[in-house]
Protein backbone atom coordinates (compact mmCIF):
# COMPACT_ATOMS: atom_id res chain seq x y z
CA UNK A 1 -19.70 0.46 -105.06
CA UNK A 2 -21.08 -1.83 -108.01
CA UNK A 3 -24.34 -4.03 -106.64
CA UNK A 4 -24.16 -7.35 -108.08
CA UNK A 5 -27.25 -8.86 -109.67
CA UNK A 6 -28.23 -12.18 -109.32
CA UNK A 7 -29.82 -13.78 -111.92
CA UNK A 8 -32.36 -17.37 -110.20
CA UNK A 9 -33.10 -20.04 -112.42
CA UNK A 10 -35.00 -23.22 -112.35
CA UNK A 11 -32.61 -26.37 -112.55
CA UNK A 12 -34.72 -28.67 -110.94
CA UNK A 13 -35.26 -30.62 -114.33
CA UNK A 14 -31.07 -30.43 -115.11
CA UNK A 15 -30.72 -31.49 -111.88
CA UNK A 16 -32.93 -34.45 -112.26
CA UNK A 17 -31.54 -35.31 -115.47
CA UNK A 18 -28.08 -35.39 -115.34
CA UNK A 19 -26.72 -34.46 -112.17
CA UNK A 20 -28.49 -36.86 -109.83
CA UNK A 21 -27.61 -40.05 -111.80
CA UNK A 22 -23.62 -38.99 -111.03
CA UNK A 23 -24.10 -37.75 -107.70
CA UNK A 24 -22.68 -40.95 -105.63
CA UNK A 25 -23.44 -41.19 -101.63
CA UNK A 26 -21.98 -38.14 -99.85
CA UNK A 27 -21.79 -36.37 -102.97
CA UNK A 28 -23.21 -32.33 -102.85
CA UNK A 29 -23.89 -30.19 -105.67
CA UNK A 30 -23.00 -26.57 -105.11
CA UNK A 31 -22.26 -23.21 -106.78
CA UNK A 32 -18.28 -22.19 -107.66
CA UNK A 33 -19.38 -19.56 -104.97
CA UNK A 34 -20.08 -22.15 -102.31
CA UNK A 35 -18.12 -21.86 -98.35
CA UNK A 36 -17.99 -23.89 -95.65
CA UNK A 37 -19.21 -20.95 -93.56
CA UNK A 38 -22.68 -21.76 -96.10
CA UNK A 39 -22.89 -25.23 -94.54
CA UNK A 40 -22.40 -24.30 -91.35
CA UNK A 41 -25.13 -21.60 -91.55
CA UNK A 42 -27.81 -24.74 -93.35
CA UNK A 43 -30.52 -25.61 -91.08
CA UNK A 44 -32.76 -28.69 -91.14
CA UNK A 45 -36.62 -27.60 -91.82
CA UNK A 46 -38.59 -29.06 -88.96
CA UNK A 47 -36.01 -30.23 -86.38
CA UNK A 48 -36.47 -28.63 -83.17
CA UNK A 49 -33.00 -28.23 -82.87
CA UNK A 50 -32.37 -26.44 -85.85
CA UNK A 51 -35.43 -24.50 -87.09
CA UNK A 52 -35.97 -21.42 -85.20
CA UNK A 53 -39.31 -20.78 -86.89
CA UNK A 54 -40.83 -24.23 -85.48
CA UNK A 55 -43.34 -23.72 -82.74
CA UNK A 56 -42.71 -26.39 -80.01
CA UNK A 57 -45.37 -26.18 -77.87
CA UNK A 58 -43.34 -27.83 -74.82
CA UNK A 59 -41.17 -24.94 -74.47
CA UNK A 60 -42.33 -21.87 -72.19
CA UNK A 61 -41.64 -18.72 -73.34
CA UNK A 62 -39.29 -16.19 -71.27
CA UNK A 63 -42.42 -13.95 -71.35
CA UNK A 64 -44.55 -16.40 -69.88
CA UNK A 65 -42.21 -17.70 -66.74
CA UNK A 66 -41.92 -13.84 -65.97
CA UNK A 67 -45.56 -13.28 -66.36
CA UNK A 68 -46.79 -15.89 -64.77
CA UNK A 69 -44.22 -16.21 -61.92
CA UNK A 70 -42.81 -19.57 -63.06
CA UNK A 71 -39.26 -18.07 -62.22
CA UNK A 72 -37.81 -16.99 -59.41
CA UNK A 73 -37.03 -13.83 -59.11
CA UNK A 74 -35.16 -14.23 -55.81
CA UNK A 75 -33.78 -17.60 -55.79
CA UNK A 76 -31.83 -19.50 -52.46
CA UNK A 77 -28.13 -18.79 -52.35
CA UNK A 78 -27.33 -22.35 -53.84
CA UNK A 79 -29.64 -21.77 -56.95
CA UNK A 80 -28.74 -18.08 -57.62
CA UNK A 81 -24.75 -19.26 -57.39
CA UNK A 82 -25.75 -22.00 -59.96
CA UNK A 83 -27.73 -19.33 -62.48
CA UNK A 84 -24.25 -17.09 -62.35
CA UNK A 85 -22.24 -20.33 -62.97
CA UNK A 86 -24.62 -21.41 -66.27
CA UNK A 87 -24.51 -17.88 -67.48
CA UNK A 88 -20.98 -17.30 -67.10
CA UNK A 89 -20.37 -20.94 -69.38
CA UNK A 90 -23.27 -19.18 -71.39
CA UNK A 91 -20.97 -16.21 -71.88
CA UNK A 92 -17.92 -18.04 -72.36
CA UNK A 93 -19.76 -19.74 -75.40
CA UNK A 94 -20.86 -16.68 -77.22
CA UNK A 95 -17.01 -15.40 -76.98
CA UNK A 96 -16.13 -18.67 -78.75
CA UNK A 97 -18.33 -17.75 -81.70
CA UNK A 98 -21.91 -19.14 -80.42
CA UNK A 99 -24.53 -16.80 -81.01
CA UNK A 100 -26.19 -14.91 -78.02
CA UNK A 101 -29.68 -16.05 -78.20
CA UNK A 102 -28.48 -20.13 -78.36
CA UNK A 103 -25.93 -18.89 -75.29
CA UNK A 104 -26.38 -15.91 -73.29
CA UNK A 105 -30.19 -15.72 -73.31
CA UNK A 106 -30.67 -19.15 -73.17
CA UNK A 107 -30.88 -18.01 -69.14
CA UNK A 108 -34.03 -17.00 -68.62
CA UNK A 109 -32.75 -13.70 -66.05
CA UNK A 110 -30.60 -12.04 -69.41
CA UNK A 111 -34.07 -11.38 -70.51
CA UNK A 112 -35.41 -9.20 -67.74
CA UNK A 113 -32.63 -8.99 -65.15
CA UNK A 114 -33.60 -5.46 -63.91
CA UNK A 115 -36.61 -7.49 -62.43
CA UNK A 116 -34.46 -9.73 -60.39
CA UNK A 117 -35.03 -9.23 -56.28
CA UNK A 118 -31.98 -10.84 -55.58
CA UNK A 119 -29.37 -7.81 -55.81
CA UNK A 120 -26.15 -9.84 -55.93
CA UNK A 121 -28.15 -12.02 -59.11
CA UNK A 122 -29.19 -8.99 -60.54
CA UNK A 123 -26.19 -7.03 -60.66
CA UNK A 124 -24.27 -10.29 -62.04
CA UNK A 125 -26.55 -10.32 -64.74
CA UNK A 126 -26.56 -6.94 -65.66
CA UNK A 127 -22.86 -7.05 -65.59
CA UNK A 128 -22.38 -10.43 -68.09
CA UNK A 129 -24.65 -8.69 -70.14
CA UNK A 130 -23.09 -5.74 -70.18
CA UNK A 131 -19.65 -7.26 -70.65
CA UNK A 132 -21.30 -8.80 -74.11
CA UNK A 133 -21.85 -5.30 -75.02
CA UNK A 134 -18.58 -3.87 -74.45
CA UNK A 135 -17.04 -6.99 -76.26
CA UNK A 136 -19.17 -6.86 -78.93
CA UNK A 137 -19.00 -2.94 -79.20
CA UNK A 138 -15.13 -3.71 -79.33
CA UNK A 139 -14.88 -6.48 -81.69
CA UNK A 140 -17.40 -4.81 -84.21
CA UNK A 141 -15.28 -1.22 -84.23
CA UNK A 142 -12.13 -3.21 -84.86
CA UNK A 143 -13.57 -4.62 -87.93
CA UNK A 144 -11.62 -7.88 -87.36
CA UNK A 145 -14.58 -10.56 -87.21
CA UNK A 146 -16.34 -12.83 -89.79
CA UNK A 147 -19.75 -13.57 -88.58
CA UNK A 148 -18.94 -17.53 -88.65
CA UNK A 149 -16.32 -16.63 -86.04
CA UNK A 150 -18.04 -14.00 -83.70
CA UNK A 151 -21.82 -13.34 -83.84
CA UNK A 152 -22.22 -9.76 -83.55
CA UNK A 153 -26.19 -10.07 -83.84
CA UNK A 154 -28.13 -9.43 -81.09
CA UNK A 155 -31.33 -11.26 -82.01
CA UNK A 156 -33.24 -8.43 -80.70
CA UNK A 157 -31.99 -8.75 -77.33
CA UNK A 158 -31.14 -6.50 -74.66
CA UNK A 159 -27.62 -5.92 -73.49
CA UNK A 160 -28.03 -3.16 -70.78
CA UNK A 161 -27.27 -0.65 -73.07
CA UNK A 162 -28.72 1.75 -71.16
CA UNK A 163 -26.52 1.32 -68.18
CA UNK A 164 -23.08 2.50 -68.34
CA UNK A 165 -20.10 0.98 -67.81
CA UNK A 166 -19.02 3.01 -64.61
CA UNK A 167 -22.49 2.33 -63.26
CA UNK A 168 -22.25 -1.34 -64.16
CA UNK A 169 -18.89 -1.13 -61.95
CA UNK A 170 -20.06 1.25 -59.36
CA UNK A 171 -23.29 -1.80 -58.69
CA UNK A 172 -20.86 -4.72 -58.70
CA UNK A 173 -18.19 -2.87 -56.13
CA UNK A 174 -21.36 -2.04 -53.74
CA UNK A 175 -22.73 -5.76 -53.93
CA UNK A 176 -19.27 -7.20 -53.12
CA UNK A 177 -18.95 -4.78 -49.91
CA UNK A 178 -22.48 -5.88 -49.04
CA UNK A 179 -21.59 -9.51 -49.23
CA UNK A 180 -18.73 -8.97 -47.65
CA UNK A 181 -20.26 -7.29 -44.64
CA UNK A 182 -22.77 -10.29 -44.73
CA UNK A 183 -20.42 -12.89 -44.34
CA UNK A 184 -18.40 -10.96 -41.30
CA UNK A 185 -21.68 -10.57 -39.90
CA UNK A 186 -22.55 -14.14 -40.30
């Protein structure tokens, strides 16, 4: 395989000189190598939003609500049911080419969900995230993705690798028999 090597130079005074007095409203210079999948990857320094590197001190860290006990760890029925609903949209997002830290882990219990008192909560978690690792273990050994239309990055983050799949099945199948022997109790 030949490495290709790129030669930088400055054009900020070309770019002054000539370019700029032609460039009308809506107008973009670019390289012949330019993509759409380029602008679609451009961020906007400072905005919240966009810059990942921006410290915003009014957001609390998944560390911190674990640490600290800002989140519960064994939530009402109503308020666990509504976690598993958000995570499964969460999921459903990162399939259509989101990536998992702006979807999945966006819920606070993908970060730590072996921590999780509730077992029917905790086993749902485990099991979403495990799903995005079979999915994305799939999807990368097929070779048939461009990163613009399936993020394969993890961003560092977990996906219950270290449970297996039959175990991830063998959890969920005991939690619905224990629900379901809850409710004929009930």
């Amino acid at each position: 395989m030949v490495e290709t090597v790129t030669e930088w130079r400055d054009l900020t005074d070309l770019i002054k000189s000539e370019a700029f007095s032609e460039l009308g409203k809506g107008h973009m210079l670019h390289a012949d190598s330019f993509q759409l999948g380029d602008s679609m990857s451009a961020l906007e320094m400072m905005d919240p939003k966009m810059d990942a590197g921006l410290v915003n001190p009014n957001i609390t860290s998944a560390e911190r609500c674990f640490n600290e006990g800002l989140l519960q760890l064994e939530p009402p029925p109503a308020a666990a049911a509504a976690a598993m609903d958000l995570l499964l949209a969460c999921e459903m997002t990162w399939q259509g080419g989101s990536a998992l830290a702006q979807t999945v882990f966006t819920c606070l219990y993908a970060h730590r969900p072996a921590e999780i008192k509730d077992p029917t909560l905790r086993v749902y978690v485990q099991a979403a995230l495990k799903t995005c690792d079979v999915t994305r273990r799939l999807v990368m050994r097929a070779g048939v993705h461009e990163e613009e239309d399936f993020g394969t990055s993890t961003g560092g983050f977990g996906l219950c690798e270290d449970l297996g799949d039959d175990e991830v099945s063998s959890r969920l199948a005991a939690e619905e028999e224990s629900l379901a022997a809850r409710l004929k109790a009930a």
